[in-house]
N, C-alpha and C. Protein backbone atom coordinates (compact mmCIF):
# COMPACT_ATOMS: atom_id res chain seq x y z
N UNK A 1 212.81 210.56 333.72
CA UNK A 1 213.98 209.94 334.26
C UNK A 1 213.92 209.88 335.78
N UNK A 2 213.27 211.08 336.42
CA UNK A 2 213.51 210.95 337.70
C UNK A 2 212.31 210.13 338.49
N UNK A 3 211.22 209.60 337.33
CA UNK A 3 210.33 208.36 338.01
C UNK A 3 210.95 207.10 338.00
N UNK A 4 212.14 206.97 336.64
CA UNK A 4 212.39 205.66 337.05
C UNK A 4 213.43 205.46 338.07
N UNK A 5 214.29 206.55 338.45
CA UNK A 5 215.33 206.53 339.09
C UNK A 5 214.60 206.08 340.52
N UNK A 6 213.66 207.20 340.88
CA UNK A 6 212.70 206.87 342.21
C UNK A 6 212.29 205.44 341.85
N UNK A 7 211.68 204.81 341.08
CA UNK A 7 211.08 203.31 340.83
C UNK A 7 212.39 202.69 341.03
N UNK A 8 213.37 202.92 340.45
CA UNK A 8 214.49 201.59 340.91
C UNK A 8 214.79 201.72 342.71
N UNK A 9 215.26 203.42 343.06
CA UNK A 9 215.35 203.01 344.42
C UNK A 9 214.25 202.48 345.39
N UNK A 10 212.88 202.63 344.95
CA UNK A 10 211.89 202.07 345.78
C UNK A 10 211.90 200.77 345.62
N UNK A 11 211.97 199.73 344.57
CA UNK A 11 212.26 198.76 344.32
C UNK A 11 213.60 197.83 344.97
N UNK A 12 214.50 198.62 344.97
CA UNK A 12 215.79 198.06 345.49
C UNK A 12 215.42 198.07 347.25
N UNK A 13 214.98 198.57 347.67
CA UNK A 13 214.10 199.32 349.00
C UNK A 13 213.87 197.95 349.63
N UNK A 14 212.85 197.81 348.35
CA UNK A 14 211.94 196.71 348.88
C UNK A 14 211.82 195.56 348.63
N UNK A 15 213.28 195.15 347.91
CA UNK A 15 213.34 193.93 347.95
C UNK A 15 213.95 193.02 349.25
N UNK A 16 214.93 194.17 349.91
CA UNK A 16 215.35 193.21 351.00
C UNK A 16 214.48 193.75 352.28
N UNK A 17 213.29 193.81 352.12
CA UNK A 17 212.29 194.80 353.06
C UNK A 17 211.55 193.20 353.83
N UNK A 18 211.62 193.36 355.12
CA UNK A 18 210.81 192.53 355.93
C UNK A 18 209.67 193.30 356.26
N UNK A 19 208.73 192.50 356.25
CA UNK A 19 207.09 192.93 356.46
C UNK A 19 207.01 193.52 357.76
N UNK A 20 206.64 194.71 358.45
CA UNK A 20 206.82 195.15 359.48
C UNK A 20 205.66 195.17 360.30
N UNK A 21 205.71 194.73 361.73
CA UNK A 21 204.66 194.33 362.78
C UNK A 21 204.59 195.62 363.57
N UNK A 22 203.30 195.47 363.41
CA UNK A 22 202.58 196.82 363.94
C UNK A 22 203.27 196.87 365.62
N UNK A 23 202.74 195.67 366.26
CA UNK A 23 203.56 195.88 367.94
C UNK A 23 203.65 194.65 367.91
N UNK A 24 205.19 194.19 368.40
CA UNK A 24 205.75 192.80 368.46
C UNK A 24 205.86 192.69 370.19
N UNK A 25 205.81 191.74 370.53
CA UNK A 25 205.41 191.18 372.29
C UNK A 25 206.90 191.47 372.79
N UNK A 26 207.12 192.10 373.46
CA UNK A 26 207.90 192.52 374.76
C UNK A 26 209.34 191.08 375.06
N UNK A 27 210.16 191.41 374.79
CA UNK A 27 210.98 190.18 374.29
C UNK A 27 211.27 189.81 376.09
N UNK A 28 211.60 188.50 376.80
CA UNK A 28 212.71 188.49 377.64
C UNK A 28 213.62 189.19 378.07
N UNK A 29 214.13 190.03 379.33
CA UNK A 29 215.24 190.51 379.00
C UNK A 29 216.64 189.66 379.47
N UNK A 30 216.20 188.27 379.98
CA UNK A 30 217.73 187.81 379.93
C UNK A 30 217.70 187.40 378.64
N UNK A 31 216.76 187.17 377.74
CA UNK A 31 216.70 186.86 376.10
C UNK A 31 217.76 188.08 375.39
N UNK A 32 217.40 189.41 375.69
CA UNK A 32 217.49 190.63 375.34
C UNK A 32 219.01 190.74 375.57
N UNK A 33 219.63 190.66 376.60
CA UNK A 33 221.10 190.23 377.18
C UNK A 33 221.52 189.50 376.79
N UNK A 34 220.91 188.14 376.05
CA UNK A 34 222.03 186.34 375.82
C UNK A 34 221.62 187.57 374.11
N UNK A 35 221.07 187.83 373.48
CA UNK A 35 221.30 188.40 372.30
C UNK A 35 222.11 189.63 372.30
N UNK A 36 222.05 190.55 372.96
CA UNK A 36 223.68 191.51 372.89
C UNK A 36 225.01 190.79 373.22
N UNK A 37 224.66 189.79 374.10
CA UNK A 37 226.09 188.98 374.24
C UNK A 37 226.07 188.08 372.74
N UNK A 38 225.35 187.40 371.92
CA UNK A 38 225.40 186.76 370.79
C UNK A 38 226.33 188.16 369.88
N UNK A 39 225.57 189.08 369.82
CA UNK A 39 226.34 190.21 368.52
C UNK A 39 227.18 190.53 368.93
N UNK A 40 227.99 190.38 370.14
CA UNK A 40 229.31 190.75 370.85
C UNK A 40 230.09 190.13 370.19
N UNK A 41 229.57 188.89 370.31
CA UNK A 41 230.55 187.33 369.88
C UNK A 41 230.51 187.13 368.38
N UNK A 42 229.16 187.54 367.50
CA UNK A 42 229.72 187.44 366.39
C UNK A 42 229.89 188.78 365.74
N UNK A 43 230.64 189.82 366.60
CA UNK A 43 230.87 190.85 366.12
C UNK A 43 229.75 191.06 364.52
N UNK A 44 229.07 191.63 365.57
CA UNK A 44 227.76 192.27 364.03
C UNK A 44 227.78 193.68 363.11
N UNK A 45 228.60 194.22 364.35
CA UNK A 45 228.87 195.55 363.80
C UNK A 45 229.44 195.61 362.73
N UNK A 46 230.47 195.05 363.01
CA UNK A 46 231.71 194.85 361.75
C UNK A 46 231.15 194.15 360.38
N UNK A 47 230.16 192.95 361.00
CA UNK A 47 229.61 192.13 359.96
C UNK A 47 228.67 193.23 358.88
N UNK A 48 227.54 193.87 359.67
CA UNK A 48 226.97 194.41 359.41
C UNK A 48 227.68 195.57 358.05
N UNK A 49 228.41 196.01 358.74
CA UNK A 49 228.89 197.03 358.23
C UNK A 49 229.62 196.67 356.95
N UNK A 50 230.38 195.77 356.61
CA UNK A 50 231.15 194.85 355.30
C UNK A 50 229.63 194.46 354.68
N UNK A 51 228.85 194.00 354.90
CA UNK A 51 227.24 193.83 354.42
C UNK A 51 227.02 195.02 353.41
N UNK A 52 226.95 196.18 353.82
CA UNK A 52 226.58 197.39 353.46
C UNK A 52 227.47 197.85 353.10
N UNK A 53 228.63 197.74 353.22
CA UNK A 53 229.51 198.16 352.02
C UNK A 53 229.30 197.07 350.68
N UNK A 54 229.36 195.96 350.79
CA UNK A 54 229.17 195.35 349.49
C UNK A 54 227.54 195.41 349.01
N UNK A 55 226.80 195.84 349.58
CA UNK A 55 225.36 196.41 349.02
C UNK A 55 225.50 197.80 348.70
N UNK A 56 226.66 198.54 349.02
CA UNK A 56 226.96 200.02 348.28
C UNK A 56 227.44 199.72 346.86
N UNK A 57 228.69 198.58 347.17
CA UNK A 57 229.54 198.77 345.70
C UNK A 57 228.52 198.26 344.64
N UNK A 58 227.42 197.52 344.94
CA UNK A 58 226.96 196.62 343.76
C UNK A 58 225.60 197.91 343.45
N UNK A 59 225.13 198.36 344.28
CA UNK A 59 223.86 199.28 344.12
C UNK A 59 224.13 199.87 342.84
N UNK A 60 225.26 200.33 342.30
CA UNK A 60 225.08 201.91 341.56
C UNK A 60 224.91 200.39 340.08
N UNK A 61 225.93 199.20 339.90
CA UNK A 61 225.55 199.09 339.12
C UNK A 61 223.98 198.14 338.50
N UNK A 62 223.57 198.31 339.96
CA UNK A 62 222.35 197.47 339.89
C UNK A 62 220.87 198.63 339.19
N UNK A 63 221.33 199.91 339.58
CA UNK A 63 220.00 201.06 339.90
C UNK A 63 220.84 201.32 337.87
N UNK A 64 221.98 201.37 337.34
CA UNK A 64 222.51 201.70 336.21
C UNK A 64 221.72 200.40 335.33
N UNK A 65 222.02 199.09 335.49
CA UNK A 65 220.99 198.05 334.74
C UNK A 65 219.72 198.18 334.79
N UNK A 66 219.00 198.41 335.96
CA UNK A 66 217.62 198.61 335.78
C UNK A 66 217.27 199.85 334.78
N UNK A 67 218.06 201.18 335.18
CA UNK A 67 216.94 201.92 334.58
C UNK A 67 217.26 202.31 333.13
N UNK A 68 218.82 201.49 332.29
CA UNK A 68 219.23 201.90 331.00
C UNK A 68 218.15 200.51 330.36
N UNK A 69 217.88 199.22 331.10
CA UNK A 69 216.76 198.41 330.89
C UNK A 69 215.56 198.91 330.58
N UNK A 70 214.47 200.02 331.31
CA UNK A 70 213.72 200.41 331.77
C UNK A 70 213.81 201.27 330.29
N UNK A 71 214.47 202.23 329.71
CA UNK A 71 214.73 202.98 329.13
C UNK A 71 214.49 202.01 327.34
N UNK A 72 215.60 201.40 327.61
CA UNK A 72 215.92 200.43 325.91
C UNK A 72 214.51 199.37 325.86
N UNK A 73 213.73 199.40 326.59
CA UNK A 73 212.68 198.38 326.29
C UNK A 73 211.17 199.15 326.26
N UNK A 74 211.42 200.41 326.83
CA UNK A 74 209.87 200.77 327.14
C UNK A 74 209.66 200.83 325.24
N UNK A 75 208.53 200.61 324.71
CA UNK A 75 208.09 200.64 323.32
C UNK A 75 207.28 201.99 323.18
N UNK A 76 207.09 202.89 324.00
CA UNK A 76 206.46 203.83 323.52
C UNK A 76 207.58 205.49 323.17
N UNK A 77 209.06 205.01 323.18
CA UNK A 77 210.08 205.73 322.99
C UNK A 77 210.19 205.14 321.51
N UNK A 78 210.81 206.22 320.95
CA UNK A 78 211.46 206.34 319.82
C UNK A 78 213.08 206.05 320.13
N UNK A 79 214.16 206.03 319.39
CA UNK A 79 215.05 205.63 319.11
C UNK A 79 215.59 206.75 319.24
N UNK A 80 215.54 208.03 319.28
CA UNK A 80 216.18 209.22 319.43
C UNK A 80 215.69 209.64 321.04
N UNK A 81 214.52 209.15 321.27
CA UNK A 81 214.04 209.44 322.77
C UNK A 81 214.70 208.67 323.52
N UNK A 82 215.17 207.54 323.11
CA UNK A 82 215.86 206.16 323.75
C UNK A 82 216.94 207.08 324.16
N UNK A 83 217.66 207.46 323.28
CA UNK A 83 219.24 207.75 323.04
C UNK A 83 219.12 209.16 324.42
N UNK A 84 218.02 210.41 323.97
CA UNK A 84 217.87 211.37 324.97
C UNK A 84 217.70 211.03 326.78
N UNK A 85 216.86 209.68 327.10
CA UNK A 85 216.68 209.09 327.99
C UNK A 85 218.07 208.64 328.68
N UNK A 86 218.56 208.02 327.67
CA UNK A 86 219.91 207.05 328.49
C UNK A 86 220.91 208.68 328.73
N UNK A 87 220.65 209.53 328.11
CA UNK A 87 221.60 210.40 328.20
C UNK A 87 221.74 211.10 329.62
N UNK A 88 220.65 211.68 329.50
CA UNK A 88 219.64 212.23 330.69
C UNK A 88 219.91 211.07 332.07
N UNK A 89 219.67 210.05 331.85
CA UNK A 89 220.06 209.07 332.76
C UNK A 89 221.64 208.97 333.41
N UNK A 90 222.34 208.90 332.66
CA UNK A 90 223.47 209.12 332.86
C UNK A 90 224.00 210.48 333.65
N UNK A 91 223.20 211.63 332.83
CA UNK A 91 223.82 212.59 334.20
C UNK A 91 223.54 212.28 335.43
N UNK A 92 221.95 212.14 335.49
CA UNK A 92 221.47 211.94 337.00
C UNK A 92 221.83 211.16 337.56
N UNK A 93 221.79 209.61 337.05
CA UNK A 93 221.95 208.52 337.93
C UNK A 93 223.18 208.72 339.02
N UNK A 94 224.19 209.14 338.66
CA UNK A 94 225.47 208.99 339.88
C UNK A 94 224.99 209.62 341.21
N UNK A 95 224.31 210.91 340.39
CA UNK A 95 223.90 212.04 342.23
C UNK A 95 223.03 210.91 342.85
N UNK A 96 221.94 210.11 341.96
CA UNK A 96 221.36 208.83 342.98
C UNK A 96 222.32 208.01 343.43
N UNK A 97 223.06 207.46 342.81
CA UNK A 97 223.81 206.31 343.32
C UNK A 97 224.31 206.72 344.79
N UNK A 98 225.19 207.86 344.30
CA UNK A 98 226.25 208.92 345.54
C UNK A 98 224.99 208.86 346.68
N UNK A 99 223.71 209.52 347.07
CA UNK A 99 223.17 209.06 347.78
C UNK A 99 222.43 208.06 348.41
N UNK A 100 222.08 207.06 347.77
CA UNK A 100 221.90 205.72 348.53
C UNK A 100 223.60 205.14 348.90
N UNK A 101 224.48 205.91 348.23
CA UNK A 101 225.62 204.84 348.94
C UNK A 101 225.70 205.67 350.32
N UNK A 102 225.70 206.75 350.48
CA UNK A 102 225.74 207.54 351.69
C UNK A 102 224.76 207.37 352.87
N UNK A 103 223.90 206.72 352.51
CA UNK A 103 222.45 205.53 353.14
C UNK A 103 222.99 204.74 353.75
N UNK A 104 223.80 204.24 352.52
CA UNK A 104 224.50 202.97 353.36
C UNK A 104 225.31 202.54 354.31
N UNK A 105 226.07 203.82 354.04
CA UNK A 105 227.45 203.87 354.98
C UNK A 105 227.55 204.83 355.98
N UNK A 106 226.07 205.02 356.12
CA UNK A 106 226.08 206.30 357.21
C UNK A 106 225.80 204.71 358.87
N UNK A 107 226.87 205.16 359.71
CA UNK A 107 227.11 204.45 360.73
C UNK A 107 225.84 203.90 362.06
N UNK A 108 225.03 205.57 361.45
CA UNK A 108 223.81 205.08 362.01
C UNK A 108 222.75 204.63 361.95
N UNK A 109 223.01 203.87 360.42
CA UNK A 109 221.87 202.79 360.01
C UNK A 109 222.30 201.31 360.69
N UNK A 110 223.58 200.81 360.76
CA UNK A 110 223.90 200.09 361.78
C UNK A 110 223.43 200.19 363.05
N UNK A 111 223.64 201.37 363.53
CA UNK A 111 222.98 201.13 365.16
C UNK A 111 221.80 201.08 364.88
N UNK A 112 220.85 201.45 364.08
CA UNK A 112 219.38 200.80 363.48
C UNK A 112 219.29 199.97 364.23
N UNK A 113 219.71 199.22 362.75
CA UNK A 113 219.61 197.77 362.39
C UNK A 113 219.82 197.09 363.66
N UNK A 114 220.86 197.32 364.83
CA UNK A 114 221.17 196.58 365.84
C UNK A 114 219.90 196.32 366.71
N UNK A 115 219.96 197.90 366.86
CA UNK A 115 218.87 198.16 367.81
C UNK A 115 217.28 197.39 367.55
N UNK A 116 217.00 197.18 366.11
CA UNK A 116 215.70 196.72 366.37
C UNK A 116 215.89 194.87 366.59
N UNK A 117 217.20 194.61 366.08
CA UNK A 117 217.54 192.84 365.38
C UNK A 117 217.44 192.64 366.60
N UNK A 118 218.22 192.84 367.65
CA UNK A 118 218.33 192.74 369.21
C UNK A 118 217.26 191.75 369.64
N UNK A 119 216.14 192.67 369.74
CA UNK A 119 214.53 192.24 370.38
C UNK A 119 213.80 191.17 369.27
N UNK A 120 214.68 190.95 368.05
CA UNK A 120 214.18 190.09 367.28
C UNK A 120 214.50 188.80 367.57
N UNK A 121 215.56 189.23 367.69
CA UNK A 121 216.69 188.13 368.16
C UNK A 121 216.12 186.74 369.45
N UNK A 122 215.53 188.50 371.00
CA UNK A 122 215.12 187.75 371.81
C UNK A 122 213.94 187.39 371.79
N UNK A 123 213.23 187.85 370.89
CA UNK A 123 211.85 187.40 370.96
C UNK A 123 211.67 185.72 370.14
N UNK A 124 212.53 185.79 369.46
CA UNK A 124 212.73 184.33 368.81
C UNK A 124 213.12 183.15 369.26
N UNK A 125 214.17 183.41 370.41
CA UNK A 125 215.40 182.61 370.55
C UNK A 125 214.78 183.02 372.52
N UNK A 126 214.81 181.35 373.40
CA UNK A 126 215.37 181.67 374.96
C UNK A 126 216.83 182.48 375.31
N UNK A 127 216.90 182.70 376.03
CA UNK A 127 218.50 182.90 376.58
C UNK A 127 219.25 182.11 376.63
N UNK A 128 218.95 180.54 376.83
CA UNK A 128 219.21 179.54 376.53
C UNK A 128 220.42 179.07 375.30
N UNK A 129 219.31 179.40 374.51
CA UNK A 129 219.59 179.27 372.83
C UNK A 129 220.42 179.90 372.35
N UNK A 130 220.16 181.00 372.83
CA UNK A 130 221.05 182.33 372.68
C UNK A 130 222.21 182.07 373.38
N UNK A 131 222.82 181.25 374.11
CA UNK A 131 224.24 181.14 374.55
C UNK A 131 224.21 179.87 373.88
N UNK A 132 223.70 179.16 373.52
CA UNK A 132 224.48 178.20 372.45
C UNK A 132 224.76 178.69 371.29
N UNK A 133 224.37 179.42 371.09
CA UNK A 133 224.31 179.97 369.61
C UNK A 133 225.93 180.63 369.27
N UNK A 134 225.76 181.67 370.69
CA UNK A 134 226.59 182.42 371.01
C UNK A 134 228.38 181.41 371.47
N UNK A 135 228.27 180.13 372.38
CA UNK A 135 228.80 179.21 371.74
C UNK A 135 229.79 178.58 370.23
N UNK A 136 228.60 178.56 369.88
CA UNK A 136 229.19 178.16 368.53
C UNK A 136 229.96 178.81 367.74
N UNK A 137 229.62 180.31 367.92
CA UNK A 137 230.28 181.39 367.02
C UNK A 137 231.77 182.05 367.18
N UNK A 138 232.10 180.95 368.69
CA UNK A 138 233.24 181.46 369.66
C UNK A 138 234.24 180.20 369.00
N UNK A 139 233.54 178.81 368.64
CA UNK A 139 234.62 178.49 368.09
C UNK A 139 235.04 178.12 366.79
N UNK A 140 236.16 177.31 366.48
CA UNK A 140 236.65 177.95 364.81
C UNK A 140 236.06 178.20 363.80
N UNK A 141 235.09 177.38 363.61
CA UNK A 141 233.85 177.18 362.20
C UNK A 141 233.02 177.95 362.44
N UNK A 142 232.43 178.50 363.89
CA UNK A 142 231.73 179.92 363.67
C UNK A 142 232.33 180.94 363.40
N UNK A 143 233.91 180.75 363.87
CA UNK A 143 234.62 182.14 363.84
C UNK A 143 234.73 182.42 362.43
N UNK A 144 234.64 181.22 361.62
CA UNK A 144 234.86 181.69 359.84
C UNK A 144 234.04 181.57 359.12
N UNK A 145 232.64 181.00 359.86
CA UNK A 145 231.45 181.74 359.17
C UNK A 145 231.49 183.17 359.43
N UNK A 146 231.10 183.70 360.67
CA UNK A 146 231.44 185.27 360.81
C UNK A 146 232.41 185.86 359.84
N UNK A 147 233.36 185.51 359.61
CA UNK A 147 234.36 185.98 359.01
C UNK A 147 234.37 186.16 357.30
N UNK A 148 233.44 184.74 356.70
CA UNK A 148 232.79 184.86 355.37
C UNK A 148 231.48 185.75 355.28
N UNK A 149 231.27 185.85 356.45
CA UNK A 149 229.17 186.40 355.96
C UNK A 149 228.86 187.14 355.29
N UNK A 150 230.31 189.02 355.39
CA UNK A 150 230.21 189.76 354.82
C UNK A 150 230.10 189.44 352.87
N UNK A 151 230.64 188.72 352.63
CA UNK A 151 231.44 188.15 351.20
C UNK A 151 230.20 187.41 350.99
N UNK A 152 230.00 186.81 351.58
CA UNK A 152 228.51 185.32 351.79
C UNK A 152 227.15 186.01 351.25
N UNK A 153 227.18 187.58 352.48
CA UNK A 153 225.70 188.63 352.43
C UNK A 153 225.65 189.01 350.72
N UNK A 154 226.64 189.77 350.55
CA UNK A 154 227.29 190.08 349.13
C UNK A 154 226.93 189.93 348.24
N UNK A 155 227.64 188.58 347.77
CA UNK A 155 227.37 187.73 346.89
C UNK A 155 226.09 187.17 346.66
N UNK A 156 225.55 186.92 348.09
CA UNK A 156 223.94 186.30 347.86
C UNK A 156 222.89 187.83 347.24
N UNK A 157 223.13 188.74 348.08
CA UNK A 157 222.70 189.98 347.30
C UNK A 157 222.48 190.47 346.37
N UNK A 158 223.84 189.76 345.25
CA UNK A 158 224.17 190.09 344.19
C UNK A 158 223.16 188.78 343.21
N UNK A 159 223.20 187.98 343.66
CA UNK A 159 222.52 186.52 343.10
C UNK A 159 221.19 187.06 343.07
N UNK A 160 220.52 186.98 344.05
CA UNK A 160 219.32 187.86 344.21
C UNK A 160 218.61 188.92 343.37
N UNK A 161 219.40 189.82 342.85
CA UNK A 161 219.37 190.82 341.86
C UNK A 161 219.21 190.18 341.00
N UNK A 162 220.16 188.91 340.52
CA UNK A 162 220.13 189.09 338.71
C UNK A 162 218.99 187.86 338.88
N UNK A 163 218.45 186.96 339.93
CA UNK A 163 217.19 186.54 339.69
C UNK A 163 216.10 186.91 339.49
N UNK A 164 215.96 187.97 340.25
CA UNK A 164 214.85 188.83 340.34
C UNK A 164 214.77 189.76 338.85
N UNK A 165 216.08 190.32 338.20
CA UNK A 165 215.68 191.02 337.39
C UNK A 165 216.01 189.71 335.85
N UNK A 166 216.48 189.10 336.00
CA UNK A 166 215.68 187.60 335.31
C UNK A 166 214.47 187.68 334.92
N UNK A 167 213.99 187.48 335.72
CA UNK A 167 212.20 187.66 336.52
C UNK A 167 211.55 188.67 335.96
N UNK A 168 211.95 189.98 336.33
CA UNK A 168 211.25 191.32 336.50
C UNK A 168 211.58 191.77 334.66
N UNK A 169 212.46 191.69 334.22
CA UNK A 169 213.00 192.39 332.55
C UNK A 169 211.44 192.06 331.79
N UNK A 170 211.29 189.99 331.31
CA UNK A 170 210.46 190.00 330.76
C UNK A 170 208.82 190.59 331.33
N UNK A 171 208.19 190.50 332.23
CA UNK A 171 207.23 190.94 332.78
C UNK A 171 207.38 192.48 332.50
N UNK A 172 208.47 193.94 333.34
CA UNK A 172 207.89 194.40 332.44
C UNK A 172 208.09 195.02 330.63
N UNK A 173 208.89 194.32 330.11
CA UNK A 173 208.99 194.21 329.01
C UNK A 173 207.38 194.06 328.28
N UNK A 174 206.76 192.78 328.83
CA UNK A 174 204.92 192.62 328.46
C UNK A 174 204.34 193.64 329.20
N UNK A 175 204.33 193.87 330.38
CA UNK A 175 203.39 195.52 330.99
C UNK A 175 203.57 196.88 329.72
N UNK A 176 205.01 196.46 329.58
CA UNK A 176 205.16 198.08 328.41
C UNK A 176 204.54 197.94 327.30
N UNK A 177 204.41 196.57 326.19
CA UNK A 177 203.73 196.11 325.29
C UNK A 177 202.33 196.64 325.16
N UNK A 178 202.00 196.09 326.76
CA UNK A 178 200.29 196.01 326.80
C UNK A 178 199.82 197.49 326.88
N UNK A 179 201.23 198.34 327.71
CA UNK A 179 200.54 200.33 327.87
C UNK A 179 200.45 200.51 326.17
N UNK A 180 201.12 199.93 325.75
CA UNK A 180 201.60 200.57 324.19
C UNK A 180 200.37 200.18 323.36
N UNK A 181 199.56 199.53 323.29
CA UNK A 181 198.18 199.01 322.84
C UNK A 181 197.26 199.82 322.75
């Protein structure tokens, strides 16, 4: 139980995981500045933070589908092992859930996230760009995109999941087949 529990959170990990650059080039710093003034304006913190709360509420029942999935399909369980598995699952899973939600909502994964998006931001975007951008977000139709994103992040999050495990059920449904051979 506690491999698949670890396999779902490594998985959940790494699905919204960007490929990480060994050393990225030294951004602008009026780039570096027109992008803290951009997350000023579209208040990111806040965004951020409604993000990760609706990637808390949906986690427990996303890591609960995968691994009672994981459990009812592997073919080399018996039907009484099934039943011992989901059981067993059930105690544990919440103490996982309870800590990745505490992942989530710990305040200083936000300043993370700020801190590295920042230099992403300027390394992408002139200063230029970055006050148009910053612009746009000041008036009404940016102000209510900002204002949907959290709900927007969410939901797409949530879409994401049930494609992927769309995707992922039958595949390994056939991997378990083929161990069982």
């Amino acid at each position: 139980m506690k491999k698949i529990v670890a396999s779902l959170v490594t998985s959940l990990a790494l699905i919204g995981a960007a490929p990480v650059y060994a050393q990225a080039p030294a951004a602008d710093p009026a780039a570096m500045a027109a992008a803290k003034e951009l997350f000023e304006s579209m208040n990111y913190r806040s965004v951020m933070i409604g993000a990760m709360q609706q990637m808390s509420q949906s986690i427990g029942a996303s890591m609960h589908a995968g691994a009672e999935a994981s459990i009812k399909n592997n073919p080399k369980l018996s039907a009484d092992d099934k039943q011992k598995a989901l059981a067993q699952m059930e105690a544990e899973l919440p103490g996982a859930i309870n800590t990745m939600q505490a992942v989530m909502s710990d305040p200083a994964l936000v300043d993370e996230i700020m801190a590295e998006t920042v230099p992403l931001y300027a390394r992408n975007f002139s200063a230029a760009e970055l006050k148009q951008i910053t612009a746009f977000y000041r008036t009404p139709v940016g102000a209510k995109m900002l204002s949907s994103m959290p709900k927007l992040m969410g939901e797409g999050m949530q879409l994401g999941q049930l494609i992927v495990q769309r995707r992922l059920g039958p595949l390994m449904q056939k991997m378990q087949q083929q161990q069982a051979k």
